[in-house]
C-alpha atoms as a PDB file:
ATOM      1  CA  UNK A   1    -113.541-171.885  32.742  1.00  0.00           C
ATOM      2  CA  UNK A   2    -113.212-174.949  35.090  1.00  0.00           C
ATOM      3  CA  UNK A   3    -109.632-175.207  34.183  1.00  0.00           C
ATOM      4  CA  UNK A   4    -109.035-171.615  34.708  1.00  0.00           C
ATOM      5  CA  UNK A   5    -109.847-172.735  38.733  1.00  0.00           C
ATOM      6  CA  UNK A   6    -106.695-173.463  39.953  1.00  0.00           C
ATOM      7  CA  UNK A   7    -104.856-170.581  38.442  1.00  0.00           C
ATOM      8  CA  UNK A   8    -107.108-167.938  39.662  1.00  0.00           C
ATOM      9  CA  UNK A   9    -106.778-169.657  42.698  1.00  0.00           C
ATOM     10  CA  UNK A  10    -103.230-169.912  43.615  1.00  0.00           C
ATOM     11  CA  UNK A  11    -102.931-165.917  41.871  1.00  0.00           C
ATOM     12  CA  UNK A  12    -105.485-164.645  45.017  1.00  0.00           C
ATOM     13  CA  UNK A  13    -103.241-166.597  47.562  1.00  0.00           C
ATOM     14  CA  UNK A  14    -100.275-165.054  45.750  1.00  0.00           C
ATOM     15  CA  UNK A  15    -101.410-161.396  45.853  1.00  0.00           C
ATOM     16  CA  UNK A  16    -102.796-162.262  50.112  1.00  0.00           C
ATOM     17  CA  UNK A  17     -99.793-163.646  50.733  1.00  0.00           C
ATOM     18  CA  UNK A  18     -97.538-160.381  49.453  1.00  0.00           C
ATOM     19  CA  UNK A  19    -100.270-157.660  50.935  1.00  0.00           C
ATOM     20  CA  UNK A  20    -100.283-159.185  53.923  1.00  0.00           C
ATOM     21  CA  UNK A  21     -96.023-159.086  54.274  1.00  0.00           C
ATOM     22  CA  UNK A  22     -96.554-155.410  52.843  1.00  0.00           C
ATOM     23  CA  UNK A  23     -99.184-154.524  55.606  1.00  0.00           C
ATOM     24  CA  UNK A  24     -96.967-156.558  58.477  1.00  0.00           C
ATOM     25  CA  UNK A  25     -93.563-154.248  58.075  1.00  0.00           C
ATOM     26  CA  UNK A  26     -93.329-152.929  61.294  1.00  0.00           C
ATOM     27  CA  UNK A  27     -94.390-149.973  62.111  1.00  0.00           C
ATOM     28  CA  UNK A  28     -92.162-147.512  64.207  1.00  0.00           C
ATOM     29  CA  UNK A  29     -94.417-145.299  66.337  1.00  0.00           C
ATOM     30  CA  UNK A  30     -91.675-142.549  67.233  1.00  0.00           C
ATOM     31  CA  UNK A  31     -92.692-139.089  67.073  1.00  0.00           C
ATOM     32  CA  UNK A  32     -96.182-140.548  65.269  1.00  0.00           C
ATOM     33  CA  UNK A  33     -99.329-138.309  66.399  1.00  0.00           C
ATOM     34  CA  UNK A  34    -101.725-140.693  67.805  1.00  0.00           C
ATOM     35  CA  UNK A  35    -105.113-139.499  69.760  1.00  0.00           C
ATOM     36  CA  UNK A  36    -106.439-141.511  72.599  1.00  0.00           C
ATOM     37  CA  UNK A  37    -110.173-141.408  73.612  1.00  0.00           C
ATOM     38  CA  UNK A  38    -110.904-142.439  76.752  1.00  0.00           C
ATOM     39  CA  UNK A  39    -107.546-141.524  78.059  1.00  0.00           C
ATOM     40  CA  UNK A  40    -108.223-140.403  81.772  1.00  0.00           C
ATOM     41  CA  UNK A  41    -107.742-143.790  83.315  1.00  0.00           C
ATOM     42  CA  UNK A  42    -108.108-147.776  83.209  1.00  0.00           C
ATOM     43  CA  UNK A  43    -106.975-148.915  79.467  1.00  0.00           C
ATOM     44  CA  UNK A  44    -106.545-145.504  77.940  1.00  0.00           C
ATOM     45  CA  UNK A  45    -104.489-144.358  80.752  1.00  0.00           C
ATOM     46  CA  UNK A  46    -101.903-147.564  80.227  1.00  0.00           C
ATOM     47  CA  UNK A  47    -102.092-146.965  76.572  1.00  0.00           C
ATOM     48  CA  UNK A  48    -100.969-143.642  77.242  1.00  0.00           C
ATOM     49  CA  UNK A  49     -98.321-144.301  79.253  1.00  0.00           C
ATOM     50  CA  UNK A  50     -97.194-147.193  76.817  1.00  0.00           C
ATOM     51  CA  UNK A  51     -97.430-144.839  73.612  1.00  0.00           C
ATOM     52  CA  UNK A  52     -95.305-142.179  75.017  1.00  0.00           C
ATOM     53  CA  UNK A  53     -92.455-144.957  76.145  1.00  0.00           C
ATOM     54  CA  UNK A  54     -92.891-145.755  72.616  1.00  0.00           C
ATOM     55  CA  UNK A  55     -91.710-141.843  71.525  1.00  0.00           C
ATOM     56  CA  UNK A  56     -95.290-141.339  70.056  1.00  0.00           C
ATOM     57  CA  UNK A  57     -96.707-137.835  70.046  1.00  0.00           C
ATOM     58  CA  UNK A  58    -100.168-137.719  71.755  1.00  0.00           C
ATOM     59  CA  UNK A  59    -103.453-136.359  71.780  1.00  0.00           C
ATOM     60  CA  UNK A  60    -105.378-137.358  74.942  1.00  0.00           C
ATOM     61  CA  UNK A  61    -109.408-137.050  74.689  1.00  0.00           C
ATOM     62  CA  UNK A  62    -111.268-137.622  77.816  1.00  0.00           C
ATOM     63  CA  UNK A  63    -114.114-136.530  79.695  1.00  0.00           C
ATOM     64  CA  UNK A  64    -112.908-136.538  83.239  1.00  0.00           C
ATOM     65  CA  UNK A  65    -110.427-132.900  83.345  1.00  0.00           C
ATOM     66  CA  UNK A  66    -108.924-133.489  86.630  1.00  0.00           C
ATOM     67  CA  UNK A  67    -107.610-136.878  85.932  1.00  0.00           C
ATOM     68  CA  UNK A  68    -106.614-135.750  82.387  1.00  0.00           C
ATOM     69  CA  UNK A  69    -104.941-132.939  83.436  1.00  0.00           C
ATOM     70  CA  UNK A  70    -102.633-135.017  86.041  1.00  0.00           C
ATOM     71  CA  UNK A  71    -101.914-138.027  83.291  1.00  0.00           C
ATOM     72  CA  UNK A  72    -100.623-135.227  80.890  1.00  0.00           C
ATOM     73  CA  UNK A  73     -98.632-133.120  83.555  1.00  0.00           C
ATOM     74  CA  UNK A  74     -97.294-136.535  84.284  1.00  0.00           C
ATOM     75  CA  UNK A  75     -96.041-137.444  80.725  1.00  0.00           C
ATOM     76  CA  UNK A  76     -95.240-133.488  79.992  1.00  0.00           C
ATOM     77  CA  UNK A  77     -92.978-133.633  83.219  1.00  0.00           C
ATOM     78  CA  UNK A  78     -91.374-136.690  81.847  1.00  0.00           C
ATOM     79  CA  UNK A  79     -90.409-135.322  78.553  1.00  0.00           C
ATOM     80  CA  UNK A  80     -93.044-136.278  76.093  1.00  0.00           C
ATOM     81  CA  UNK A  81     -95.347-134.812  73.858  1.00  0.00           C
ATOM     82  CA  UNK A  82     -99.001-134.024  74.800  1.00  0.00           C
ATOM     83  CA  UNK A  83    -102.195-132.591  73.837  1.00  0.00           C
ATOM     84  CA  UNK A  84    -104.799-132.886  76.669  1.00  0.00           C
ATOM     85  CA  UNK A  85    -108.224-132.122  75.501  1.00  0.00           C
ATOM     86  CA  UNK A  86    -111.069-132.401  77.531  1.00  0.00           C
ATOM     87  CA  UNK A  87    -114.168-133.794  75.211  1.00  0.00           C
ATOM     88  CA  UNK A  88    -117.685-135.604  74.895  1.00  0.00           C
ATOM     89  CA  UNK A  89    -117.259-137.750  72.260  1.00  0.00           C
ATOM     90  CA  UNK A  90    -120.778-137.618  71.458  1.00  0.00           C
ATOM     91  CA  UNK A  91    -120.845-133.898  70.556  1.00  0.00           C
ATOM     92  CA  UNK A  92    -119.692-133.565  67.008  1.00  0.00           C
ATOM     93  CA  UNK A  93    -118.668-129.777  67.618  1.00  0.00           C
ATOM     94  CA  UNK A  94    -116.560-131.276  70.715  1.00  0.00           C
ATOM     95  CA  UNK A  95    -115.003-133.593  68.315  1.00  0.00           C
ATOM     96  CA  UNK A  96    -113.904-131.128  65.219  1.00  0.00           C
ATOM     97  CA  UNK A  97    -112.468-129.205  68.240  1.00  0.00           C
ATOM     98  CA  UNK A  98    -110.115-131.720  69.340  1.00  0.00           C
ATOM     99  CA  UNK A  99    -109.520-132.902  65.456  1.00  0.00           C
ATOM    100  CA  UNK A 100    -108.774-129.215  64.767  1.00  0.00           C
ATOM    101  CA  UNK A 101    -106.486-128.803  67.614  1.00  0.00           C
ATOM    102  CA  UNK A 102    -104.341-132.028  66.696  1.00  0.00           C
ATOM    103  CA  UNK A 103    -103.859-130.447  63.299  1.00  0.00           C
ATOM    104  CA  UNK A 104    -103.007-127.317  64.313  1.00  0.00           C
ATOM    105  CA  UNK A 105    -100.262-129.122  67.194  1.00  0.00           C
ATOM    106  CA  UNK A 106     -98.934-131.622  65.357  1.00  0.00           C
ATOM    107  CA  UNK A 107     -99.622-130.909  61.437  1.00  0.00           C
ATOM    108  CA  UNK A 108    -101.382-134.408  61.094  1.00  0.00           C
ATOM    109  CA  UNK A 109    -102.808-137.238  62.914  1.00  0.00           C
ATOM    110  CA  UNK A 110    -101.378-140.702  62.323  1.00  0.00           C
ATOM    111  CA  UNK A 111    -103.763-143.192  64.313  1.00  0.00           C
ATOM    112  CA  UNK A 112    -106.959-142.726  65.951  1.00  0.00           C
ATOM    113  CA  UNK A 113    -107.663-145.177  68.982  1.00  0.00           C
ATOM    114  CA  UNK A 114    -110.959-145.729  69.769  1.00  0.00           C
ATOM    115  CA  UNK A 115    -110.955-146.667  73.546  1.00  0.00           C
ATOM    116  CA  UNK A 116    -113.847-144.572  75.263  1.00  0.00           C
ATOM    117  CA  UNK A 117    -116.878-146.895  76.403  1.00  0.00           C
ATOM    118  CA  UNK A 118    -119.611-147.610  79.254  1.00  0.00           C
ATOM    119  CA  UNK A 119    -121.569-150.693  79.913  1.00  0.00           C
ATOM    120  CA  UNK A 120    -124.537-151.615  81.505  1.00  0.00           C
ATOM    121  CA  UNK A 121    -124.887-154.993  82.599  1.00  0.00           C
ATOM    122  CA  UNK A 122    -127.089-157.342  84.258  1.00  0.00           C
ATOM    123  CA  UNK A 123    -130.250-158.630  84.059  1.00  0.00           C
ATOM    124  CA  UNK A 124    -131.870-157.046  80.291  1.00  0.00           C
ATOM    125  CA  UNK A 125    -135.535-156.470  81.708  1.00  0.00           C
ATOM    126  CA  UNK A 126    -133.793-154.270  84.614  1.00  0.00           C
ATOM    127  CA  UNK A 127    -131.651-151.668  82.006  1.00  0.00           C
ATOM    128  CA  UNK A 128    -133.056-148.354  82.745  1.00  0.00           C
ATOM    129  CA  UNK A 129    -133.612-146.526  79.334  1.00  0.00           C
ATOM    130  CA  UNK A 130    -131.096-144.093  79.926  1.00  0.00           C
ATOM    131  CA  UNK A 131    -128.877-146.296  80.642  1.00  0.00           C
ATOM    132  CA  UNK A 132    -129.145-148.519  77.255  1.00  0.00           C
ATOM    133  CA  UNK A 133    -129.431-144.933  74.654  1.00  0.00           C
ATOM    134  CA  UNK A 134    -125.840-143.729  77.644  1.00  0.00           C
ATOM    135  CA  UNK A 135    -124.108-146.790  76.172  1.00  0.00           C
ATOM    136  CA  UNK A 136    -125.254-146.785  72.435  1.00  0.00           C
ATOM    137  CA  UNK A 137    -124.322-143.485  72.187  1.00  0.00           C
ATOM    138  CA  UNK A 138    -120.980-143.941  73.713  1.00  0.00           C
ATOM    139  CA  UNK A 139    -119.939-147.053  72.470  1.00  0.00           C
ATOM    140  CA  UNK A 140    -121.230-146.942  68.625  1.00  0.00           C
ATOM    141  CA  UNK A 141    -121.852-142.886  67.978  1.00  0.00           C
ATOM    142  CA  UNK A 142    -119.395-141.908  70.004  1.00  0.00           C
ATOM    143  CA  UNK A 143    -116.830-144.306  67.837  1.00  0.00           C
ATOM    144  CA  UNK A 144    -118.683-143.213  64.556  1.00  0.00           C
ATOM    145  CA  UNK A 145    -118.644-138.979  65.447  1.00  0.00           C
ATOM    146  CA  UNK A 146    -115.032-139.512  66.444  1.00  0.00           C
ATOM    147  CA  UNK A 147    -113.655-140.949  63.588  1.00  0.00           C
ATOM    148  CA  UNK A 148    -115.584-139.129  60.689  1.00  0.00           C
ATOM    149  CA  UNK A 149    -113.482-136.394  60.950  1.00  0.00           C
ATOM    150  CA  UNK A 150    -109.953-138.222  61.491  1.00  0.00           C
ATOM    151  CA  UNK A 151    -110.864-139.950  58.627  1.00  0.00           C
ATOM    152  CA  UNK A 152    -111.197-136.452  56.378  1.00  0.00           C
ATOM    153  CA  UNK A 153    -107.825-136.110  57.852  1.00  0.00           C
ATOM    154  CA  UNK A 154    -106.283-139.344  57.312  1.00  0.00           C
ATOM    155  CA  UNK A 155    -107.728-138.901  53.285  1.00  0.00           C
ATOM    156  CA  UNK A 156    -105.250-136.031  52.826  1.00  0.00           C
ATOM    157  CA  UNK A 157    -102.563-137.682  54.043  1.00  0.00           C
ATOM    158  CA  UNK A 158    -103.399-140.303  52.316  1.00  0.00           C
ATOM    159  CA  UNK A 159    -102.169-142.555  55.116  1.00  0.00           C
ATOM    160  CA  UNK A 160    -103.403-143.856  58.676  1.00  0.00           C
ATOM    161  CA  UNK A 161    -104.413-146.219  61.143  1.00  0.00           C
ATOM    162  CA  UNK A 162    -107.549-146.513  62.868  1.00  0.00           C
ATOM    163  CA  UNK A 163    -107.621-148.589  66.041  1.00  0.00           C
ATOM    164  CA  UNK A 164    -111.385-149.835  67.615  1.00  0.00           C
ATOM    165  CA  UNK A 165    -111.196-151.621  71.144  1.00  0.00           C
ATOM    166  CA  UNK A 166    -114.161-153.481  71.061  1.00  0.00           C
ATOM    167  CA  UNK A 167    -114.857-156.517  73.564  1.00  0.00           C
ATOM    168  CA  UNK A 168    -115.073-160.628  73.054  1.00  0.00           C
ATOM    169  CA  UNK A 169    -118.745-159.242  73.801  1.00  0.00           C
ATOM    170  CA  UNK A 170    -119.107-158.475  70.223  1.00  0.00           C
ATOM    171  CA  UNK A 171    -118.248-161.442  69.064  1.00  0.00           C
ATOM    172  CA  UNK A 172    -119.394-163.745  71.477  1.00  0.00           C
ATOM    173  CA  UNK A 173    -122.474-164.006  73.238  1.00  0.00           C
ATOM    174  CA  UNK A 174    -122.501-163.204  76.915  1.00  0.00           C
ATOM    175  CA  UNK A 175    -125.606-163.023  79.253  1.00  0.00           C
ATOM    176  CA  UNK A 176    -125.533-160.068  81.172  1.00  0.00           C
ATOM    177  CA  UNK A 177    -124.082-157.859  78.380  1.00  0.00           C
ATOM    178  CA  UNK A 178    -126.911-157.638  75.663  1.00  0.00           C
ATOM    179  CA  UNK A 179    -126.341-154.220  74.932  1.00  0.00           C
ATOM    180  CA  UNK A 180    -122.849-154.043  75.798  1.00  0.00           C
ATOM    181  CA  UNK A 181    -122.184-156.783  73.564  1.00  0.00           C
ATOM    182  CA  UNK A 182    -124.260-155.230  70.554  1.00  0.00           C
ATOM    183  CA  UNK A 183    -122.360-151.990  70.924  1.00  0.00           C
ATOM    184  CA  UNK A 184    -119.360-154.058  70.892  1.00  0.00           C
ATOM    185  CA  UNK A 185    -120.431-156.116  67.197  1.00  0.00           C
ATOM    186  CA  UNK A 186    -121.029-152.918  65.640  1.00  0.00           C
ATOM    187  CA  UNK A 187    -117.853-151.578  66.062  1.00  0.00           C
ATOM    188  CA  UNK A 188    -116.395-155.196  64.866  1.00  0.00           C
ATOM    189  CA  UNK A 189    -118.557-154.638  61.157  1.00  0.00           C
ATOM    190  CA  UNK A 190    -117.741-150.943  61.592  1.00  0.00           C
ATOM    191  CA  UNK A 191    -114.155-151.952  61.808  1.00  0.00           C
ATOM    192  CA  UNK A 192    -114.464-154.897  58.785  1.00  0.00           C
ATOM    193  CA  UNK A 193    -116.380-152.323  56.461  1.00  0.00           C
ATOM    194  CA  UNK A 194    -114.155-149.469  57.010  1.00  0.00           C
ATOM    195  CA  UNK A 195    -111.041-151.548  56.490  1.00  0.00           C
ATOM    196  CA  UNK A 196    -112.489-152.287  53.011  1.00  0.00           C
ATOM    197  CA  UNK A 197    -113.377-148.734  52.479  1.00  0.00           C
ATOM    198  CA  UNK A 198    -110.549-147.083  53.237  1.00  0.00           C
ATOM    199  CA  UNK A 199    -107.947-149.481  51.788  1.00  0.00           C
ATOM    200  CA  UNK A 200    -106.820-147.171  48.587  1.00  0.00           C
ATOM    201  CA  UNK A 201    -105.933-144.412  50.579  1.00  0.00           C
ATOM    202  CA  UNK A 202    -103.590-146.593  52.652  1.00  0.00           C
ATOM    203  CA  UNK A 203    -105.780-145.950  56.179  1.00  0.00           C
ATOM    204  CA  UNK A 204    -105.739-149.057  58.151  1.00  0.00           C
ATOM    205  CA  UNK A 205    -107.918-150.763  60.458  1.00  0.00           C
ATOM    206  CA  UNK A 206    -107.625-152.737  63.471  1.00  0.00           C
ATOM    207  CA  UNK A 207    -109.550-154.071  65.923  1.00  0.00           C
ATOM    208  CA  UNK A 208    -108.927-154.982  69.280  1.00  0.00           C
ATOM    209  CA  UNK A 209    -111.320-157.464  71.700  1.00  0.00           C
ATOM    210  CA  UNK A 210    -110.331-157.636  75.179  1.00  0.00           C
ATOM    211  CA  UNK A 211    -111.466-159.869  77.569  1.00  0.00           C
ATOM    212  CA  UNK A 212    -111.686-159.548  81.339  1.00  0.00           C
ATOM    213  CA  UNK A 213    -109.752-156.156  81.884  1.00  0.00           C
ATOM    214  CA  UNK A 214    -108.526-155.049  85.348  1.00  0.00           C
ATOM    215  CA  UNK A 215    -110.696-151.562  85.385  1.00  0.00           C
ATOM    216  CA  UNK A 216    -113.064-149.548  87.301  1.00  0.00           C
ATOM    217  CA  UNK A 217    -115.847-151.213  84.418  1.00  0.00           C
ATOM    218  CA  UNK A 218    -115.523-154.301  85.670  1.00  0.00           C
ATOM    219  CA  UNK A 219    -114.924-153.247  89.545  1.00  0.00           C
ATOM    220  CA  UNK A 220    -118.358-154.159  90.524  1.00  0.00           C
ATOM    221  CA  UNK A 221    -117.814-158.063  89.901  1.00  0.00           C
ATOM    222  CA  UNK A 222    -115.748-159.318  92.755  1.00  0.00           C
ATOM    223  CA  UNK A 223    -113.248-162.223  91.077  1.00  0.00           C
ATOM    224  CA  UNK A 224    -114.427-164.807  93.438  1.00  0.00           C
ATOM    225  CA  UNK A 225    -117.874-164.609  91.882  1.00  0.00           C
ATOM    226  CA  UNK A 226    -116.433-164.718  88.530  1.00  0.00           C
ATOM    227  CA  UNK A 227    -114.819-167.687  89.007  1.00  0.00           C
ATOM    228  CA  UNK A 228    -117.400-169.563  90.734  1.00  0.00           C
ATOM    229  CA  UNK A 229    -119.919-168.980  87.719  1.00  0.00           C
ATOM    230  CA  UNK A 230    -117.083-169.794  85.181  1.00  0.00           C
ATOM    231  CA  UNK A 231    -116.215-166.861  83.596  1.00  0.00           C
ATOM    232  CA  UNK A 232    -112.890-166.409  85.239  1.00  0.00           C
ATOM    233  CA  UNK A 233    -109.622-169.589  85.417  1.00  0.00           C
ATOM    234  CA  UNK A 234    -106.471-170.768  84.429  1.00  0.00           C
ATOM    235  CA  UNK A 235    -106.866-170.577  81.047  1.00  0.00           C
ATOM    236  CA  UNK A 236    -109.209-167.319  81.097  1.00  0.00           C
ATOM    237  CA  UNK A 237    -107.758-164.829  83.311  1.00  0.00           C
ATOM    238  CA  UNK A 238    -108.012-161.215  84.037  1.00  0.00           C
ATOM    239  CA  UNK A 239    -105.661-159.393  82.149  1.00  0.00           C
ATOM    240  CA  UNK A 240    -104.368-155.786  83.307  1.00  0.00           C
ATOM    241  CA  UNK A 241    -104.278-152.811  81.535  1.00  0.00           C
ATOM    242  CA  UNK A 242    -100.882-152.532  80.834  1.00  0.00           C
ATOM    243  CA  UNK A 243    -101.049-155.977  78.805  1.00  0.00           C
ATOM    244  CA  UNK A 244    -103.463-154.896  76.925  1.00  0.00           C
ATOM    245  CA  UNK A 245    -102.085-151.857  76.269  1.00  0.00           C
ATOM    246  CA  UNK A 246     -98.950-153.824  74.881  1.00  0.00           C
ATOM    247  CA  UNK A 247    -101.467-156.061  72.800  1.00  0.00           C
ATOM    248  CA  UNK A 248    -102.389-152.271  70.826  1.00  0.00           C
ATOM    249  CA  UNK A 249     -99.221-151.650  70.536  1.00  0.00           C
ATOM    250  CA  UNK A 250     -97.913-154.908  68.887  1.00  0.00           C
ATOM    251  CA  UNK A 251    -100.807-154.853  66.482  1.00  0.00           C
ATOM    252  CA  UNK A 252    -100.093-151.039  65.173  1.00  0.00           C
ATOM    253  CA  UNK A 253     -96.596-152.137  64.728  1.00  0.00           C
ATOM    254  CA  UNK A 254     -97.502-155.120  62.871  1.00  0.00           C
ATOM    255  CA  UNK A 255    -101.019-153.669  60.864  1.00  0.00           C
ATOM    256  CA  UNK A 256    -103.152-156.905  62.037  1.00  0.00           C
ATOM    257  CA  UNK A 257    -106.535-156.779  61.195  1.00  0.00           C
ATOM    258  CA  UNK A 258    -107.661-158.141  64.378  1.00  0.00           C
ATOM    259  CA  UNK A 259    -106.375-158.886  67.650  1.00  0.00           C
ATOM    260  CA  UNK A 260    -108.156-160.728  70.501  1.00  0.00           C
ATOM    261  CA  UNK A 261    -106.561-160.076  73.696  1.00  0.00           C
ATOM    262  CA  UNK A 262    -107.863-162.517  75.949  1.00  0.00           C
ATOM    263  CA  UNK A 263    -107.250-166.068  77.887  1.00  0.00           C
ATOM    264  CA  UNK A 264    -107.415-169.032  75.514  1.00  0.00           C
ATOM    265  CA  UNK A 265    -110.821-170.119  76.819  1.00  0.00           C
ATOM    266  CA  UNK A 266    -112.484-166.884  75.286  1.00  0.00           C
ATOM    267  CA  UNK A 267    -110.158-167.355  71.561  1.00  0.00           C
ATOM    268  CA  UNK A 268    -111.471-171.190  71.359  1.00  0.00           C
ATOM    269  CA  UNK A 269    -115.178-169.986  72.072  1.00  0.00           C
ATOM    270  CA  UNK A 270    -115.182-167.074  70.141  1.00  0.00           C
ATOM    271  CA  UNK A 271    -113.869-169.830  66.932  1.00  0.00           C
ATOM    272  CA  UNK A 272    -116.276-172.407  68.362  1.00  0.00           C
ATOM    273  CA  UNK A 273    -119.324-169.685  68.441  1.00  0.00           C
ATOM    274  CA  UNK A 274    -118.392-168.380  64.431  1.00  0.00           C
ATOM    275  CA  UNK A 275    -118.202-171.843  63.099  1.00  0.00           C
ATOM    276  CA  UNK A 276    -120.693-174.182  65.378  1.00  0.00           C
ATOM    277  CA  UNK A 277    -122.719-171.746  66.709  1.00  0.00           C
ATOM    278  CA  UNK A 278    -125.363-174.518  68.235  1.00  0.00           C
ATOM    279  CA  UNK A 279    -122.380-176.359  69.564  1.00  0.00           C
ATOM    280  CA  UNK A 280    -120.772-173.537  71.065  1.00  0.00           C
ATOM    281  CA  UNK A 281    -124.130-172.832  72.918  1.00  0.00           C
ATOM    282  CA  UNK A 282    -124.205-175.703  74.153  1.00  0.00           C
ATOM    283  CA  UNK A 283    -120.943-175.886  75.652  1.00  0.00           C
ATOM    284  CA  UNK A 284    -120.973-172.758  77.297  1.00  0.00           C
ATOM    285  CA  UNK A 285    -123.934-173.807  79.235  1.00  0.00           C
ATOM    286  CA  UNK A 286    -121.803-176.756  80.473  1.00  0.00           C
ATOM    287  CA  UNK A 287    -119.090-174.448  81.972  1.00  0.00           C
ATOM    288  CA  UNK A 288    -121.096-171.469  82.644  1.00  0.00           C
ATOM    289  CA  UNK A 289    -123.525-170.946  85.336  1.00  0.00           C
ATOM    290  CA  UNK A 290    -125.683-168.182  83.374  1.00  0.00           C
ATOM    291  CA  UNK A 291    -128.217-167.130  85.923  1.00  0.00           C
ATOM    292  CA  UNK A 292    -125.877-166.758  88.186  1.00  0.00           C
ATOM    293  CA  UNK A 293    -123.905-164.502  86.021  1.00  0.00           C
ATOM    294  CA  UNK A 294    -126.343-162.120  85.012  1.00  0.00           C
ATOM    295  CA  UNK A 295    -127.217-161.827  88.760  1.00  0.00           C
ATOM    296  CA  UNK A 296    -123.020-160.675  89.664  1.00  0.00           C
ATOM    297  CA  UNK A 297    -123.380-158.475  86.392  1.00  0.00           C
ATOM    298  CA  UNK A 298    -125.497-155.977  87.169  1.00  0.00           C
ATOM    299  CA  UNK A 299    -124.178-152.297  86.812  1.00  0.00           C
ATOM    300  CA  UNK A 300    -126.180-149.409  85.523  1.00  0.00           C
ATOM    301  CA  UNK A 301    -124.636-146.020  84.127  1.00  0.00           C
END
């Protein structure tokens, strides 16, 4: 059997190697149905904005009807494709409504981005409880409810591609963002089991983890006290929506698995946390003044 190591071997790396240039072929994104949660403003807003300059068809979900409403005059008016529906993510009967309404607009749905989320930040002993059970259910059910039925979808059509934005959060530890970041690492094994599961009927899986993202969720930490406590430099900045935005785009067109759009500090801590966890520890406590950022974190729902 020994001998028989090699061989298997190199035929695995053979068979990665070729899925991996099948999976990469790009991926044009004209006239492709894609639905947006989250839509209304900050990332979902730019990925609008960037889908439609990409000739996509779109289905905007958001909460907030006013703002909605103006972001889809706006693209309408401009000579693009757009279903605006106004939805709680959290209500399954809210989500078959917009699922059903795609259908019936477009005839199918190609990719699903997952981009509605809350946080609540700061100190852990200060969380109210509605504030913790406001961001589980957004972050994790909301994800889960609106993606069950896209998925039904995407198993007729035997084709799709499912796009999570998580957070470095999820895969890095952060004070300040214990439940944020847990909401975030769910959707990472939600993305890496789903990926697995959904492989035969050619439905694909991404996800996305931003770092620091110019948006109203992060508009109650002034920059000045992020980079004072560490979390902001040169090598870690705050990215704007509209990169980001271009980050999702690049990795539909390319099928990654995973993308992590963020500064280089966050990529080599995130590598340093997975392999040498105790190291990793350690050395953000040499860079990072801890207390001091749970203190600048603090923001209830």
């Amino acid at each position: 059997m020994r001998r028989w190591g090699p061989i298997v071997f190199a035929a695995g790396m053979l068979w990665m190697w070729c899925n991996r240039r099948r999976r990469n072929a790009a991926l044009p994104l004209t006239n492709k149905v894609v639905i947006v949660t989250g839509a209304s403003a900050g990332i979902g807003r730019a990925l609008a904005q960037a889908l439609a300059a990409e000739g996509a068809h779109l289905v905007l979900v958001a909460r907030r009807e006013a703002l909605l409403a103006e972001l889809a005059h706006d693209l309408e008016s401009a000579g693009h494709q757009v279903l605006a529906v106004t939805a709680d993510i959290t209500e399954p009967d809210s989500v078959q409504a917009v699922v059903e309404k795609a259908v019936t607009r477009f005839g199918r749905i190609d990719v699903l981005i997952n981009n509605a989320g809350t946080v609540v930040s700061g100190a852990f002993s200060d969380y109210p409880a509605a504030s913790i059970r406001r961001t589980v259910e957004v972050n994790v059910l909301g994800t889960l409810t609106m993606t069950q039925p896209v998925v039904r979808v995407m198993h007729e059509q035997k084709y799709g591609h499912i796009v999570n934005i998580a957070s470095v959060a999820g895969a890095l530890p952060n004070p300040g963002f214990s439940v944020y970041g847990a909401t975030k690492a769910a959707l990472l094994y939600i993305s890496d089991t789903l990926a697995q599961e959904l492989a035969d009927d050619n439905i694909f899986v991404t996800q996305v983890l931003p770092g620091w993202v110019a948006t109203d969720m992060l508009g109650h930490m002034a920059e000045a006290d992020m980079r004072a406590t560490g979390l902001v430099g040169p090598i870690n900045p705050i990215n704007t929506p509209e990169q980001l935005a271009q980050d999702v785009i690049k990795a539909i067109h390319e099928r990654r698995e995973r993308v992590i759009s963020a500064g280089l500090l966050f990529k080599i801590a995130i590598w340093s946390y997975r392999h040498f966890p105790v190291i990793g520890r350690a050395a953000a406590s040499l860079f990072i003044d801890h207390k001091r950022v749970v203190e600048i974190t603090k923001r209830h729902e």
